[in-house]
Protein backbone atom coordinates (compact mmCIF):
# COMPACT_ATOMS: atom_id res chain seq x y z
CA UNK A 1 33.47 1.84 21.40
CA UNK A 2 30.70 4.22 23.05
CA UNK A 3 29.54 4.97 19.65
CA UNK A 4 28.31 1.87 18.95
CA UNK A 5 26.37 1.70 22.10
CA UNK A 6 25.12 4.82 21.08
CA UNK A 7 24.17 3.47 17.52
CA UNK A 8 22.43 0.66 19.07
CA UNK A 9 20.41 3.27 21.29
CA UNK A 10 19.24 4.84 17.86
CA UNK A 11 18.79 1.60 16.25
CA UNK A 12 16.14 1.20 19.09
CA UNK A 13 14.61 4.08 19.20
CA UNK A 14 13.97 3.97 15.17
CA UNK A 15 12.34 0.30 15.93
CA UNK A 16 10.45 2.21 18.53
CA UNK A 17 9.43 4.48 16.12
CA UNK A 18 8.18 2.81 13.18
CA UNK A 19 6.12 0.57 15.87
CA UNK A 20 4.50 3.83 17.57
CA UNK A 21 4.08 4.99 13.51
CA UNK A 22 2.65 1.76 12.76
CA UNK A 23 -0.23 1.97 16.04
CA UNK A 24 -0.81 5.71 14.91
CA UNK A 25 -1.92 4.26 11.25
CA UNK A 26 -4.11 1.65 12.37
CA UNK A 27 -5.55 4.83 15.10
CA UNK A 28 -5.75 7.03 11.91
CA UNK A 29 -7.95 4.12 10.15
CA UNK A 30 -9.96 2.97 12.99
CA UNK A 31 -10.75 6.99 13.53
CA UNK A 32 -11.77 7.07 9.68
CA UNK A 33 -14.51 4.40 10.31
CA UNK A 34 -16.14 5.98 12.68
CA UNK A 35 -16.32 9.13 11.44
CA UNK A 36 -17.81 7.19 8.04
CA UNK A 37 -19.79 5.48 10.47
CA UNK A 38 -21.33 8.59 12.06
CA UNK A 39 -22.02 10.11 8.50
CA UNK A 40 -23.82 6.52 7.75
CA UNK A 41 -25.76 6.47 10.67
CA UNK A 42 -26.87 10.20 10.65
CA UNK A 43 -27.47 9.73 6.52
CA UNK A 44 -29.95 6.65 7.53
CA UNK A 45 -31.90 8.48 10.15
CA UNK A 46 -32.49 11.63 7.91
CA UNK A 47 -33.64 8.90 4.90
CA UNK A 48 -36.12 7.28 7.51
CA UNK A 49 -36.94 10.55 8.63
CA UNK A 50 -38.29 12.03 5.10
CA UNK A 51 -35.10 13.58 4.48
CA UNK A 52 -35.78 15.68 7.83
CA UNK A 53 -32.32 16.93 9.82
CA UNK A 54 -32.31 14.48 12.42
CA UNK A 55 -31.46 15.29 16.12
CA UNK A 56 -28.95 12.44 17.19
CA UNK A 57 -27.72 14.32 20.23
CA UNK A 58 -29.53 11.56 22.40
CA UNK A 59 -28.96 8.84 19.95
CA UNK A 60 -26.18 5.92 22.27
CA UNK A 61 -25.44 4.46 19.40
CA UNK A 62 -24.54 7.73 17.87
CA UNK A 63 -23.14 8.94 21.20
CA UNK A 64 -20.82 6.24 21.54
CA UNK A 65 -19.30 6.77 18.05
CA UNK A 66 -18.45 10.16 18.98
CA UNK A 67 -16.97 9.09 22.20
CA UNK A 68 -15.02 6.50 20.51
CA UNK A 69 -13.89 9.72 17.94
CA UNK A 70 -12.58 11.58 20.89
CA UNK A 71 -10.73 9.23 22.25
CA UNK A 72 -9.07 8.29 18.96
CA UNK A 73 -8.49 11.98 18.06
CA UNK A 74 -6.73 12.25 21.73
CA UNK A 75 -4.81 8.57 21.77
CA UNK A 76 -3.41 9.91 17.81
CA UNK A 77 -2.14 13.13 19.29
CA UNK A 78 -0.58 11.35 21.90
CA UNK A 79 1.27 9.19 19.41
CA UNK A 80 2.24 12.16 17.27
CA UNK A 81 4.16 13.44 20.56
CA UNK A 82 5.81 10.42 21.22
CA UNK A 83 7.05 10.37 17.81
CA UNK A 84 8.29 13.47 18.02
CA UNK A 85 9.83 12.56 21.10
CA UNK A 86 11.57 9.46 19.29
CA UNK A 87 12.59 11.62 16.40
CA UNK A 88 14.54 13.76 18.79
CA UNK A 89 16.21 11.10 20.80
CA UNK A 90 17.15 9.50 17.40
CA UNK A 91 18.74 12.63 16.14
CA UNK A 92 20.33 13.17 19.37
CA UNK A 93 21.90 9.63 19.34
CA UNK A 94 23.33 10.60 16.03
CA UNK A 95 24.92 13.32 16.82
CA UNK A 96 26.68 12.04 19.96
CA UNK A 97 27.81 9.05 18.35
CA UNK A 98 29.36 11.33 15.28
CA UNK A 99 31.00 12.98 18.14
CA UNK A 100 32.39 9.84 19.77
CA UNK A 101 33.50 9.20 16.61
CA UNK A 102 35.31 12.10 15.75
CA UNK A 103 36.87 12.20 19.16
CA UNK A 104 37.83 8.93 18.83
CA UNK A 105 39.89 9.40 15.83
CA UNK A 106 41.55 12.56 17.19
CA UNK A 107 42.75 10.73 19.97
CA UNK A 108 44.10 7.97 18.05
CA UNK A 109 46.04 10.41 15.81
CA UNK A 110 47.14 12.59 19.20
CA UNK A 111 48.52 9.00 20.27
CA UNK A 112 50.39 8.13 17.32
């Protein structure tokens, strides 16, 4: 009966999974604005500039979109990991509970 413990485990960590898979797409979106956002903002400034390269370096509006790009970069590879991480406690439930299994059913044909 282990196994099924087990199996539940996975079953939870697979929930887990798609939820932390689910955050990383809305991170990947949210990153895609701003970045679109940035490329906007630093299009508009070059327009009202004469079509000059404009300096935004000093720009907060600017400088907070980049912030907010860093931190989205860092918070999706920290999802990636803990996906990984899930993927490996999933596979590792797996495989114990195939091997509960199997032990189980020696057993039982040992005992009869």
């Amino acid at each position: 009966m282990t196994f099924l413990a087990l199996d539940s485990q996975r079953s939870l960590f697979m929930l887990q999974k798609s939820q932390v898979t689910f955050e990383m797409t809305l991170i990947m979106n949210q990153a895609n604005w701003v970045m679109k956002e940035m490329d906007a903002y630093q299009a508009e400034a070059e327009e009202l500039n004469g079509g000059q390269t404009v300096d935004l370096d000093n720009d907060p509006y600017y400088l907070s979109l980049q912030q907010e790009e860093e931190y989205l970069t860092v918070r999706q590879a920290s999802l990636e990991e803990q996906i990984t991480l899930l993927d490996n406690s999933i596979s590792s439930m797996k495989t114990m509970a195939q091997n509960n299994i199997k032990t189980s059913c020696g057993l039982n044909l040992i005992g009869s």
